[in-house]
C-alpha atoms as a PDB file:
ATOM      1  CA  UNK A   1      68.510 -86.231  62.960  1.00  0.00           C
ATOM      2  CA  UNK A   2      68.114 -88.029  66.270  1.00  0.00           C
ATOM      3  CA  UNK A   3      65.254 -87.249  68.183  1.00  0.00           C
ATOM      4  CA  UNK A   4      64.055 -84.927  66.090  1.00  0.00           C
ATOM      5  CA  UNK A   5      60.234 -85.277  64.933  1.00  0.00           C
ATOM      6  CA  UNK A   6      58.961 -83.350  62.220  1.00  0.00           C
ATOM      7  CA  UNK A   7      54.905 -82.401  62.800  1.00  0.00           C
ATOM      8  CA  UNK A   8      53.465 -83.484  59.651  1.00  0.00           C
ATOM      9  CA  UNK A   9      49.851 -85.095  59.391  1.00  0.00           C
ATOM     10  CA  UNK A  10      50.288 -89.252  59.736  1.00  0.00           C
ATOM     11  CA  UNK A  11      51.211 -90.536  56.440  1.00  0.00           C
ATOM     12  CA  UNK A  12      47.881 -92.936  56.113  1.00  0.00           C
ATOM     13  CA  UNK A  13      45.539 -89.863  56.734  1.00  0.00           C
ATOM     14  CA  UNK A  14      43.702 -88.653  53.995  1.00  0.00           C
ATOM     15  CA  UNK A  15      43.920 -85.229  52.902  1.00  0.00           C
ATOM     16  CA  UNK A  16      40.642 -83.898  52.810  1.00  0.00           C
ATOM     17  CA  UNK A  17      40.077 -81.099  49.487  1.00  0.00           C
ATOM     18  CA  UNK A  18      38.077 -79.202  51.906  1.00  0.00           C
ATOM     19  CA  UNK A  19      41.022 -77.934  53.785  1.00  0.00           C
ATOM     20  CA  UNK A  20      43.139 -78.111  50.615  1.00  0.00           C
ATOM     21  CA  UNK A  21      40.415 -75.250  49.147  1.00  0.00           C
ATOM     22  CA  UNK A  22      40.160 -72.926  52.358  1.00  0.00           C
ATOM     23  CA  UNK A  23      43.676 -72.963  52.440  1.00  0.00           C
ATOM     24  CA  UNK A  24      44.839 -71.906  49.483  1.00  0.00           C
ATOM     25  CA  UNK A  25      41.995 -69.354  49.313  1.00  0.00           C
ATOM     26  CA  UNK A  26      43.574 -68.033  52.502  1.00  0.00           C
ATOM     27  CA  UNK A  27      47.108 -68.206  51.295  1.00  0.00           C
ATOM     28  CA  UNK A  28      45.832 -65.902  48.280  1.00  0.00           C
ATOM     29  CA  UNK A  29      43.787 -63.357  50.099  1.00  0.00           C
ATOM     30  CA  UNK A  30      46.572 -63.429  53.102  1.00  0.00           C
ATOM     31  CA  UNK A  31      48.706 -62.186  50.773  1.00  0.00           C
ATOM     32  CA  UNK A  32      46.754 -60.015  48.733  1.00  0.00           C
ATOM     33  CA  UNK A  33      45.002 -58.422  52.238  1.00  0.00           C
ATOM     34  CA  UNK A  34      49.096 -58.228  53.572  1.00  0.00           C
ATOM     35  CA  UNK A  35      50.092 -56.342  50.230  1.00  0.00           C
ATOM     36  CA  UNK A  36      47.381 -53.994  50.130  1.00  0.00           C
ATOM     37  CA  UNK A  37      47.282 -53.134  54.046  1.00  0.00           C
ATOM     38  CA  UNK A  38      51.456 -52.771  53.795  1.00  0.00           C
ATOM     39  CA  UNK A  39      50.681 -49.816  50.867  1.00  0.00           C
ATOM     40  CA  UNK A  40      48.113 -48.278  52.505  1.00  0.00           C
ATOM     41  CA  UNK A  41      50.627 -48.194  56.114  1.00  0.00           C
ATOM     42  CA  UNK A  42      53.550 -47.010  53.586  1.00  0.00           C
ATOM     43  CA  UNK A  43      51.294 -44.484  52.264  1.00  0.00           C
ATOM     44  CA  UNK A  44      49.372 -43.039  55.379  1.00  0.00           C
ATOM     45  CA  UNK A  45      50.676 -44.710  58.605  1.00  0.00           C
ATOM     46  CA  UNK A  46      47.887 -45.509  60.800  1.00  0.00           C
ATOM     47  CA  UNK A  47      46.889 -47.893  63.675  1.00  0.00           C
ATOM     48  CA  UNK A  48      43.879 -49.311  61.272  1.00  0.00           C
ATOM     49  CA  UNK A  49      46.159 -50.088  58.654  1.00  0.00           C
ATOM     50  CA  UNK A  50      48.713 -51.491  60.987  1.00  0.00           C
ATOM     51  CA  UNK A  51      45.546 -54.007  62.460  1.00  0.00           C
ATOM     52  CA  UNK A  52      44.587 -54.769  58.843  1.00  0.00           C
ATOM     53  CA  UNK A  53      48.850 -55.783  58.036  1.00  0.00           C
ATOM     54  CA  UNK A  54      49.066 -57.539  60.723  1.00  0.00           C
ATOM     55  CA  UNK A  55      45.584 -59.364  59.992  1.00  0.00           C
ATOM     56  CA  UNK A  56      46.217 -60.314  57.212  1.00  0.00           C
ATOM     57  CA  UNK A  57      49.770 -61.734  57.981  1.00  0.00           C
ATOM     58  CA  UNK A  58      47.648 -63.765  60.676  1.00  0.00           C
ATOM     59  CA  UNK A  59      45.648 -65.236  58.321  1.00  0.00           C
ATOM     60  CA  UNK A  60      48.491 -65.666  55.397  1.00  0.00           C
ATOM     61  CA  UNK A  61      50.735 -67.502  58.180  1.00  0.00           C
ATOM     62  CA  UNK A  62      47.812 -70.115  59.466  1.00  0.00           C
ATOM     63  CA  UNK A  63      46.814 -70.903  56.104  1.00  0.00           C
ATOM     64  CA  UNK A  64      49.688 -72.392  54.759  1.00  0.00           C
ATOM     65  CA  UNK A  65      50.019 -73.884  58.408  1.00  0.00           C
ATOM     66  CA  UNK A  66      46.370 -75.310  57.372  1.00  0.00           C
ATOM     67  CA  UNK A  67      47.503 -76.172  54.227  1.00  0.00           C
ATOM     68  CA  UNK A  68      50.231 -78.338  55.703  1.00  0.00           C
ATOM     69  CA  UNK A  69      47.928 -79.547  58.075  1.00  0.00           C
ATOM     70  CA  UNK A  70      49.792 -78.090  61.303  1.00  0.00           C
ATOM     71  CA  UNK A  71      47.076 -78.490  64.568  1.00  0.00           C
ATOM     72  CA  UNK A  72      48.313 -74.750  65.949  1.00  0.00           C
ATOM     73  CA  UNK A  73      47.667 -73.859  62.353  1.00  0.00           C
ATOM     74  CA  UNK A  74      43.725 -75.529  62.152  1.00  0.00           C
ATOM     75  CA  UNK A  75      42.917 -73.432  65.618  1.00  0.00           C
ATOM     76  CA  UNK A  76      44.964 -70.312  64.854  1.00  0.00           C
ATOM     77  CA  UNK A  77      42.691 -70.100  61.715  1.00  0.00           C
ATOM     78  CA  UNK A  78      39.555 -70.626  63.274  1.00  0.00           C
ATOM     79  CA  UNK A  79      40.455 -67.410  65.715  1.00  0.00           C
ATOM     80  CA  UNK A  80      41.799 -65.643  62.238  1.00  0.00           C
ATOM     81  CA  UNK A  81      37.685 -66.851  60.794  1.00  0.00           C
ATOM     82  CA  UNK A  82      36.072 -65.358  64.318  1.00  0.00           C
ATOM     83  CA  UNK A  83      38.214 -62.497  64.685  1.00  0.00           C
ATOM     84  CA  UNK A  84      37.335 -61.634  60.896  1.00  0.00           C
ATOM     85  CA  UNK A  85      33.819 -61.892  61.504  1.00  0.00           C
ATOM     86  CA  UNK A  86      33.682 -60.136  64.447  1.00  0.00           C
ATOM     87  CA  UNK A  87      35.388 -56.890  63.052  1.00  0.00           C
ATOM     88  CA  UNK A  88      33.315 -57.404  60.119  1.00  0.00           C
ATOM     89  CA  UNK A  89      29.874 -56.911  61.541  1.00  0.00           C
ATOM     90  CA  UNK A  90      31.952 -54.178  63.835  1.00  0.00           C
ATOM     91  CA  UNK A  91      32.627 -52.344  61.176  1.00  0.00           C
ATOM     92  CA  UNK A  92      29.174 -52.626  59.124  1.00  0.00           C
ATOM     93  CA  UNK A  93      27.619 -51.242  62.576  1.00  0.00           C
ATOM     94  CA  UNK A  94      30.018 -48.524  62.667  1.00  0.00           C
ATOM     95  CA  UNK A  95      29.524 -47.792  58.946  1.00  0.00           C
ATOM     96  CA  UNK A  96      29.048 -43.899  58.327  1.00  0.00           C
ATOM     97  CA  UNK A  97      29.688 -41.894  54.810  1.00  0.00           C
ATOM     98  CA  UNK A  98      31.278 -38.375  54.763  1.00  0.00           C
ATOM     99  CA  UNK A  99      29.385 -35.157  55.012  1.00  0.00           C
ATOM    100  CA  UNK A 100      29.015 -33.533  51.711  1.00  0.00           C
ATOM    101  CA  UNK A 101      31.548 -30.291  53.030  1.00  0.00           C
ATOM    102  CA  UNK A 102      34.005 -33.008  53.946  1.00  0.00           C
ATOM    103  CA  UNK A 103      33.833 -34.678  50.363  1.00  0.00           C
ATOM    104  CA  UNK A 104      34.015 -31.218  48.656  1.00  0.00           C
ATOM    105  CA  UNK A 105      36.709 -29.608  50.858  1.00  0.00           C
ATOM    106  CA  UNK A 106      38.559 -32.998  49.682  1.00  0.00           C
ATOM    107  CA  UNK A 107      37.817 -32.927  46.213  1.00  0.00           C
ATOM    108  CA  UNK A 108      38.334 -29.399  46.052  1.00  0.00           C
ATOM    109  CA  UNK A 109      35.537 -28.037  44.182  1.00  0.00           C
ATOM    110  CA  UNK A 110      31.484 -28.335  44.983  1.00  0.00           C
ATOM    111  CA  UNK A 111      29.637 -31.528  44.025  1.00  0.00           C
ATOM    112  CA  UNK A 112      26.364 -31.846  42.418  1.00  0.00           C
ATOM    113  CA  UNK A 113      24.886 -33.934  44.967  1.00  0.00           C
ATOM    114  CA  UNK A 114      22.744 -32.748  48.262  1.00  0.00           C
ATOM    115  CA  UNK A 115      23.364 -33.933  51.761  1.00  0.00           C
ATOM    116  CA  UNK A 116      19.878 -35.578  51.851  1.00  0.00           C
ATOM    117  CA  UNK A 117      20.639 -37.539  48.595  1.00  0.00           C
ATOM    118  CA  UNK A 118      23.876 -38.400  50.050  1.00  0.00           C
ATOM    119  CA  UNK A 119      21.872 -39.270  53.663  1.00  0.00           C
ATOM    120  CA  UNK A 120      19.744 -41.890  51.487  1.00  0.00           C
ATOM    121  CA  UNK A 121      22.364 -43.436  49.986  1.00  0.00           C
ATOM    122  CA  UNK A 122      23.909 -43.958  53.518  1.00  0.00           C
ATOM    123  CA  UNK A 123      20.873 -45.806  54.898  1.00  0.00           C
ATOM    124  CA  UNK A 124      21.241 -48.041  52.175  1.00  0.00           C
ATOM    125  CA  UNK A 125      24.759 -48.727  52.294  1.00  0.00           C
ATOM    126  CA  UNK A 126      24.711 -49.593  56.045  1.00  0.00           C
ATOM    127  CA  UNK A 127      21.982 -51.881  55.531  1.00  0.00           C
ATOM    128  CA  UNK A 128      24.148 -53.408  52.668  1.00  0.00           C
ATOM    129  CA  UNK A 129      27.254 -53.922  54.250  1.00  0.00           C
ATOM    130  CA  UNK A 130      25.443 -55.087  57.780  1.00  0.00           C
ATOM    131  CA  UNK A 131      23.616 -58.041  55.374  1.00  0.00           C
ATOM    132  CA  UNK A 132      26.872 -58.975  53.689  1.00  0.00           C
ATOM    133  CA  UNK A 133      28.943 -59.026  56.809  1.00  0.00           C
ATOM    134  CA  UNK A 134      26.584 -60.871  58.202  1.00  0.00           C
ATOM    135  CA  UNK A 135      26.625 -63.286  55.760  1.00  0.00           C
ATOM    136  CA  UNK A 136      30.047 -63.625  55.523  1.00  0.00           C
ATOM    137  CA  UNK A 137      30.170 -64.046  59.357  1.00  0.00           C
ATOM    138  CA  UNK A 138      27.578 -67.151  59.115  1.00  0.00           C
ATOM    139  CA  UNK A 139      29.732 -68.608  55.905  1.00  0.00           C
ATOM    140  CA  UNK A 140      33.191 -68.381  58.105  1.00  0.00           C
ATOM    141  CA  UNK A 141      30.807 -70.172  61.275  1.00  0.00           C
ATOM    142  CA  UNK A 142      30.062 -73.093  58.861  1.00  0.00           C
ATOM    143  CA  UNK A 143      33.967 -73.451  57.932  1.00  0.00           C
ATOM    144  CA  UNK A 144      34.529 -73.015  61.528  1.00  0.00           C
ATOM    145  CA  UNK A 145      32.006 -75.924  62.356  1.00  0.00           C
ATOM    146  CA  UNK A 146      33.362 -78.433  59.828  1.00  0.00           C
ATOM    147  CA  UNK A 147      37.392 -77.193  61.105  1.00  0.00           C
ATOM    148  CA  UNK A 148      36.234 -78.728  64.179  1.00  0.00           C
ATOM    149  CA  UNK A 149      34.883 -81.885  62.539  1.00  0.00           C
ATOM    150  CA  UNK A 150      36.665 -85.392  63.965  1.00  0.00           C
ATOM    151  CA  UNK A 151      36.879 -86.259  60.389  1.00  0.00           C
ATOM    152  CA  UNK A 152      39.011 -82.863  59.606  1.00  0.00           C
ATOM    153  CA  UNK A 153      41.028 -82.921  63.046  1.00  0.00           C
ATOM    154  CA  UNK A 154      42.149 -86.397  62.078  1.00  0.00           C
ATOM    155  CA  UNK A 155      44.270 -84.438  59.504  1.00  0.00           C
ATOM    156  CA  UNK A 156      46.071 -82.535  61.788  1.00  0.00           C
ATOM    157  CA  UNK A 157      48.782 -83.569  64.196  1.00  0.00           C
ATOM    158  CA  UNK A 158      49.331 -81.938  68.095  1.00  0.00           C
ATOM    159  CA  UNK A 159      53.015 -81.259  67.482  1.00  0.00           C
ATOM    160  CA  UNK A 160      56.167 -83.168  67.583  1.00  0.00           C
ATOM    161  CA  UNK A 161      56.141 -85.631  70.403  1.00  0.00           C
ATOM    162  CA  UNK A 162      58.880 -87.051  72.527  1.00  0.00           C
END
């Protein structure tokens, strides 16, 4: 076709296994994330599980963008990696487990666990999930950092050009 360029990487650029990797592991958990998120909407219709869909479509869609080294794909996926880690630590902050009534009235029946046990396990839990989010976070800055490597833009192409 005349005039028409395709926006692929320049054919003497290497193709680093670094991107190769966090692309495909993207591409997989993009599409788990998208599959369970779209049950969970199916089954109970909510705005968090509408986020989490759409999310996860985010980060499905710019990794195989990454993985065909697309430029709007490399900085959509860094946003995807920051946006991630920001809800993550969000959500470890905001991390809170159900009163005991609220567990029994849902199971139906009384447990054989007190409030104060539950209570302990909660301090616990929040301290867990604010040390693996934050972890995660820091792990998603490092791919962020190397994304935005010379050596790894090199890969990528603007767009078509006239």
């Amino acid at each position: 076709m005349e005039g028409h360029v395709t926006e692929t990487a320049p054919p003497n650029s290497p193709r680093s296994a670094f991107v190769s990797v966090i692309a495909w592991l993207g591409i997989i958990s993009g599409a788990s994330g998208a599959l369970v998120f779209l049950a969970l909407l199916v089954l109970n219709p909510a705005m968090s599980s509408t986020v989490g869909f759409l999310s996860a479509v985010a980060g499905l869609v710019t990794s195989y963008g990454l993985w065909k080294r697309r430029e709007w794909a490399r900085q959509g996926f860094i946003l995807v990696l920051a946006y991630s880690s920001v809800m993550g630590l969000w959500e470890a902050l905001r991390f809170r487990v159900p009163r005991i009534s609220e567990l029994e009235a849902a199971a139906g029946q009384q447990l054989a666990v007190s409030q104060a046990q539950v209570d302990a396990l909660a301090s616990t839990l929040r301290l867990f999930a604010l040390v693996l989010s934050t972890l995660v976070a820091l792990f998603n800055v490092l791919i962020i950092i190397k994304l935005r490597t010379k050596r790894v833009r090199d890969e990528f192409t603007s767009g078509p050009t006239a």
